[in-house]
N, C-alpha and C. Protein backbone atom coordinates (compact mmCIF):
# COMPACT_ATOMS: atom_id res chain seq x y z
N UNK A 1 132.74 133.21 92.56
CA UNK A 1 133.33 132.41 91.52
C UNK A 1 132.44 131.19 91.27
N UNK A 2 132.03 131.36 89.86
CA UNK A 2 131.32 129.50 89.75
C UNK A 2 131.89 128.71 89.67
N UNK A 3 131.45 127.58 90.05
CA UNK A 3 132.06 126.39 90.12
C UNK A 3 132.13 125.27 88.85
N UNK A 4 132.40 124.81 88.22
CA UNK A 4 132.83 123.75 86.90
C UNK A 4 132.15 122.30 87.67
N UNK A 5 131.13 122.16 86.92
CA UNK A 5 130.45 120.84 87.66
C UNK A 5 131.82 119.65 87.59
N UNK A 6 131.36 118.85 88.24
CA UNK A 6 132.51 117.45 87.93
C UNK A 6 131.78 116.50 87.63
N UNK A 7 132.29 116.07 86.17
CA UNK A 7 132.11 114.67 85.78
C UNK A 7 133.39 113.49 85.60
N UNK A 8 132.56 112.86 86.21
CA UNK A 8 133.64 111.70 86.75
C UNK A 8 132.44 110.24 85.78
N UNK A 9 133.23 109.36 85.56
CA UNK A 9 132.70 108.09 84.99
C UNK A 9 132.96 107.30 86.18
N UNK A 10 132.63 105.89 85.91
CA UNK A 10 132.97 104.72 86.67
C UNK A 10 132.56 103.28 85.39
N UNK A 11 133.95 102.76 84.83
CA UNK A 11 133.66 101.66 84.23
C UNK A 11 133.55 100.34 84.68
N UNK A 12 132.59 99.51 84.22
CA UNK A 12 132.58 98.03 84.73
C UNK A 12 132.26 97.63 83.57
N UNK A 13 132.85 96.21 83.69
CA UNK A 13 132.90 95.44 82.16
C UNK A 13 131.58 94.13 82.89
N UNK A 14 130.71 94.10 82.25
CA UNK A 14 129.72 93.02 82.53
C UNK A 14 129.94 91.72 81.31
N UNK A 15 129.47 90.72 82.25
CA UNK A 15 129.84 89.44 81.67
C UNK A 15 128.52 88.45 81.59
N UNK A 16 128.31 88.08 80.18
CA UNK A 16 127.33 87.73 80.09
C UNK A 16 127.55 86.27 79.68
N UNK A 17 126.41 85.28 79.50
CA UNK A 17 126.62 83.68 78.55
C UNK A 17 125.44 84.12 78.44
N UNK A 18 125.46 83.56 76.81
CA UNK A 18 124.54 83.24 75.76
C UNK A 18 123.18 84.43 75.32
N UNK A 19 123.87 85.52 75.24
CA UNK A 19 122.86 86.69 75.01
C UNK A 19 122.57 86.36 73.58
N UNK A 20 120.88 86.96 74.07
CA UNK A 20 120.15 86.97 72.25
C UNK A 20 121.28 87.19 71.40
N UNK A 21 121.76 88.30 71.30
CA UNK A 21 122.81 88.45 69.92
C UNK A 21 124.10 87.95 69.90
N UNK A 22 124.37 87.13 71.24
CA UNK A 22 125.28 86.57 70.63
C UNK A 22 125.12 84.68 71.28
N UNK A 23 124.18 84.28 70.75
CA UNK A 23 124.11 82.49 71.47
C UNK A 23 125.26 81.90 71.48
N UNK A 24 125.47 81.06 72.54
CA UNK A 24 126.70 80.16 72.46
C UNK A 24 127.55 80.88 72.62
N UNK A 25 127.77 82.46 73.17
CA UNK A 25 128.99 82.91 73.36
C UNK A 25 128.94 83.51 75.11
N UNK A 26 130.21 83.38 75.46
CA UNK A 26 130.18 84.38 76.48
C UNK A 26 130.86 85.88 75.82
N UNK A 27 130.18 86.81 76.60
CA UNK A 27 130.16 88.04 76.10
C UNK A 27 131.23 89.29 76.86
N UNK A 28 131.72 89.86 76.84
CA UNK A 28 132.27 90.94 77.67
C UNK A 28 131.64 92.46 77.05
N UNK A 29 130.86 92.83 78.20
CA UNK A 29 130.53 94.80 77.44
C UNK A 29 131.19 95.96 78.26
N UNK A 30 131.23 97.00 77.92
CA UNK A 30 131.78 98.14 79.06
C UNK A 30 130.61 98.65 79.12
N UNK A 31 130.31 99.26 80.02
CA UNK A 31 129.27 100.02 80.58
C UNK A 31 129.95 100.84 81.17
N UNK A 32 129.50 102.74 81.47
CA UNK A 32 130.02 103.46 82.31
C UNK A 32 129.01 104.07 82.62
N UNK A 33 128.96 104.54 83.53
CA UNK A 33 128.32 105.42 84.87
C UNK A 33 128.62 106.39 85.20
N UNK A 34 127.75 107.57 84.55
CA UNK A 34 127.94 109.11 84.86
C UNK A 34 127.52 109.29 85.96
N UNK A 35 128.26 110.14 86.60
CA UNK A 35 128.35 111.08 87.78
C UNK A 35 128.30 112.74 87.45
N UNK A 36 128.11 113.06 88.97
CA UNK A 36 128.04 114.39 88.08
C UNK A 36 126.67 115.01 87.06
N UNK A 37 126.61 116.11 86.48
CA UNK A 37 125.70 116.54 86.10
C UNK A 37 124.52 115.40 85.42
N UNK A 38 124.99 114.44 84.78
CA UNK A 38 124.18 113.52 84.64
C UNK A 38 124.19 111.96 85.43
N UNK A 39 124.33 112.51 86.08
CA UNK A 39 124.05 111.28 87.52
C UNK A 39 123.34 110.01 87.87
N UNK A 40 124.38 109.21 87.37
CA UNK A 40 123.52 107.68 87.46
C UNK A 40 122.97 107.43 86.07
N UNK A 41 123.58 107.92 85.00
CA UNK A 41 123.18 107.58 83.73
C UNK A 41 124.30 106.46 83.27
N UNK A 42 123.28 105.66 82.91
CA UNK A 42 124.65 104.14 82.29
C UNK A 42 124.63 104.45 80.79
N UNK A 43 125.65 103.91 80.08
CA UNK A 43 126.02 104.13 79.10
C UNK A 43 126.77 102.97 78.24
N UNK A 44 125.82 102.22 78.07
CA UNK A 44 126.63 100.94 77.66
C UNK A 44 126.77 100.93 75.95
N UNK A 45 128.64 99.95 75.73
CA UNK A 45 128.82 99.58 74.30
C UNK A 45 127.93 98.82 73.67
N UNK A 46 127.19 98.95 72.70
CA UNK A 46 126.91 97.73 71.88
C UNK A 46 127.82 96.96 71.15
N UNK A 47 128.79 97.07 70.93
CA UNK A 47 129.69 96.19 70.41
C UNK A 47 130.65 95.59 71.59
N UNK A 48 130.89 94.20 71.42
CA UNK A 48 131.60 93.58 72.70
C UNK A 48 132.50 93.93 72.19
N UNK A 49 133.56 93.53 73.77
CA UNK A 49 135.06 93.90 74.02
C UNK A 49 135.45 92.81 74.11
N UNK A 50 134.68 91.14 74.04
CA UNK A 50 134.96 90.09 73.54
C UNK A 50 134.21 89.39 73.43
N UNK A 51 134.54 88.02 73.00
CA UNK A 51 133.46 87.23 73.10
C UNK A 51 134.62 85.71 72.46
N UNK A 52 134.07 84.78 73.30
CA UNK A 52 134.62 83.39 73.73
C UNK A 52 133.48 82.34 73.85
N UNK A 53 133.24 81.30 72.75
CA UNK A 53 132.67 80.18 73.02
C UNK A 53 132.31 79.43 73.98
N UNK A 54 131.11 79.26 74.17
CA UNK A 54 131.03 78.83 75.56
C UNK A 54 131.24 77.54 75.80
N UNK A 55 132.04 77.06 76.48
CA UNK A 55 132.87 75.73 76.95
C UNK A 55 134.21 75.65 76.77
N UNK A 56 134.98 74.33 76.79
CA UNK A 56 136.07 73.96 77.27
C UNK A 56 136.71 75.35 77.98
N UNK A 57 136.91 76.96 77.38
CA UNK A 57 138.12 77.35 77.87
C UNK A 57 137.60 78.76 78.00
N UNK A 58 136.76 78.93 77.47
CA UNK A 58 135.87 79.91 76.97
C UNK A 58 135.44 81.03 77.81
N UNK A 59 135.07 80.69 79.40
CA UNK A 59 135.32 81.66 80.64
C UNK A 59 136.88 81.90 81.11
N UNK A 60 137.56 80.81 81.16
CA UNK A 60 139.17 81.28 80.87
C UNK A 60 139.60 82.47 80.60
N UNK A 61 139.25 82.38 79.06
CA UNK A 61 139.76 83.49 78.49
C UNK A 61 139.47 84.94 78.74
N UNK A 62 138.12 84.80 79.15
CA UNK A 62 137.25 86.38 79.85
C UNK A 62 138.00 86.33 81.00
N UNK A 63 138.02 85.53 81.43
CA UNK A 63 139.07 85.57 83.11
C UNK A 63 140.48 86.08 83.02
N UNK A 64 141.09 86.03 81.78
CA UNK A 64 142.40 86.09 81.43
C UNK A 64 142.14 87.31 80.99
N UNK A 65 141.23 88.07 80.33
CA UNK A 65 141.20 88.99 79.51
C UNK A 65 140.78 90.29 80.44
N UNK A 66 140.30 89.96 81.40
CA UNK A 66 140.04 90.86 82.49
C UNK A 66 140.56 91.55 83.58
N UNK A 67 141.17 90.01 84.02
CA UNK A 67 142.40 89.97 85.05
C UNK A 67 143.58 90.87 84.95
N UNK A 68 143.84 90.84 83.71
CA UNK A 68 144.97 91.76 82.79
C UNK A 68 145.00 93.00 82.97
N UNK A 69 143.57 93.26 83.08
CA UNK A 69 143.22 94.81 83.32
C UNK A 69 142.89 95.30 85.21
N UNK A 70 143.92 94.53 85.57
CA UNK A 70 144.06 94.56 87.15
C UNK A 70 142.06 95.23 87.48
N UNK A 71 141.39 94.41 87.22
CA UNK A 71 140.02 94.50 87.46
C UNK A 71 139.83 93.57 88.74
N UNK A 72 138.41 94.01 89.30
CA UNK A 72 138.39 93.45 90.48
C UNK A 72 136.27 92.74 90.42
N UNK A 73 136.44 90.92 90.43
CA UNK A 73 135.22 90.64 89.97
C UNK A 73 134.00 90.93 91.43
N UNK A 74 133.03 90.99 90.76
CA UNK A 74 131.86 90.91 91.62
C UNK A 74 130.78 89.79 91.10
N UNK A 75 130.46 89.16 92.07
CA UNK A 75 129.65 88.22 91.71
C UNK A 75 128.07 88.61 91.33
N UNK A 76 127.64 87.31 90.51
CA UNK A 76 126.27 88.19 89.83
C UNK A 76 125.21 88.99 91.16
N UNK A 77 124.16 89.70 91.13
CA UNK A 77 122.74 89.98 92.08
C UNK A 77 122.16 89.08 91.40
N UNK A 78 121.05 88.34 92.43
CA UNK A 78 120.49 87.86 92.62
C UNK A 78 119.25 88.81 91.21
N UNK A 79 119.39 89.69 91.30
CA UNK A 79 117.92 90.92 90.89
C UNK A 79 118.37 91.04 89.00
N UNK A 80 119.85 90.49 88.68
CA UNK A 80 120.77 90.69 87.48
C UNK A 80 119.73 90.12 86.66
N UNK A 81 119.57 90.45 85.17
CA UNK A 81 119.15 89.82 84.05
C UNK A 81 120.03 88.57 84.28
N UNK A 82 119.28 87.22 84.24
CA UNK A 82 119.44 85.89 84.12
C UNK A 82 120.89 85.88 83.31
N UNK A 83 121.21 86.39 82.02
CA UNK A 83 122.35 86.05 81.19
C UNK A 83 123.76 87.09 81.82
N UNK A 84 123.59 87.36 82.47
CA UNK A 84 124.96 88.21 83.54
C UNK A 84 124.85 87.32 84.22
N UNK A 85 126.37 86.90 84.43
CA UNK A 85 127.59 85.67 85.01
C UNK A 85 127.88 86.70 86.03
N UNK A 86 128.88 87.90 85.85
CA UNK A 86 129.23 88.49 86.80
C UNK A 86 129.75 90.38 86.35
N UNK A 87 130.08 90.80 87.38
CA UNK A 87 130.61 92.43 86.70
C UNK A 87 131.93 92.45 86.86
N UNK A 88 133.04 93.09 86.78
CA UNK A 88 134.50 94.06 86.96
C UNK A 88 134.67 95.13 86.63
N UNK A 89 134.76 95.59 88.18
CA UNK A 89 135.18 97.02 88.17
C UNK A 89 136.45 96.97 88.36
């Protein structure tokens, strides 16, 4: 009997301040991560899942907007493109 490969994803929402396309904003993207037959392939939105002015309240709201989604943060690598704050998986 053959077997039916398994593809499985894994989403994390990355968090950026002040990317080229969007200055002065903090950013939220999804990115997912194939498993499975295509393995270790990322797959990121170009269109954000938000975006909040950067200051007074502005990480707040990514904090609020994340949190919601019983997500769990990771702090930036050291190795991260400079404009990644942090990830949630």
């Amino acid at each position: 009997m053959k077997r039916e490969p398994i593809h499985k994803t894994l989403a994390m929402f990355v968090v950026t301040k002040n990317p080229s396309d969007y200055p002065g904003m903090y950013v939220v993207r999804r990115h997912v991560v194939c498993m499975g037959r295509h393995s270790g392939q990322v797959m990121a939105e170009k269109a954000p899942r938000l975006m909040a002015p950067i200051g007074a309240d502005g990480l707040a709201r990514v904090h609020a907007y994340l949190t919601n989604r019983d997500l769990v943060r990771l702090a930036r690598d050291p190795y991260d493109d400079p404009v990644i704050i942090e990830v949630w998986l």
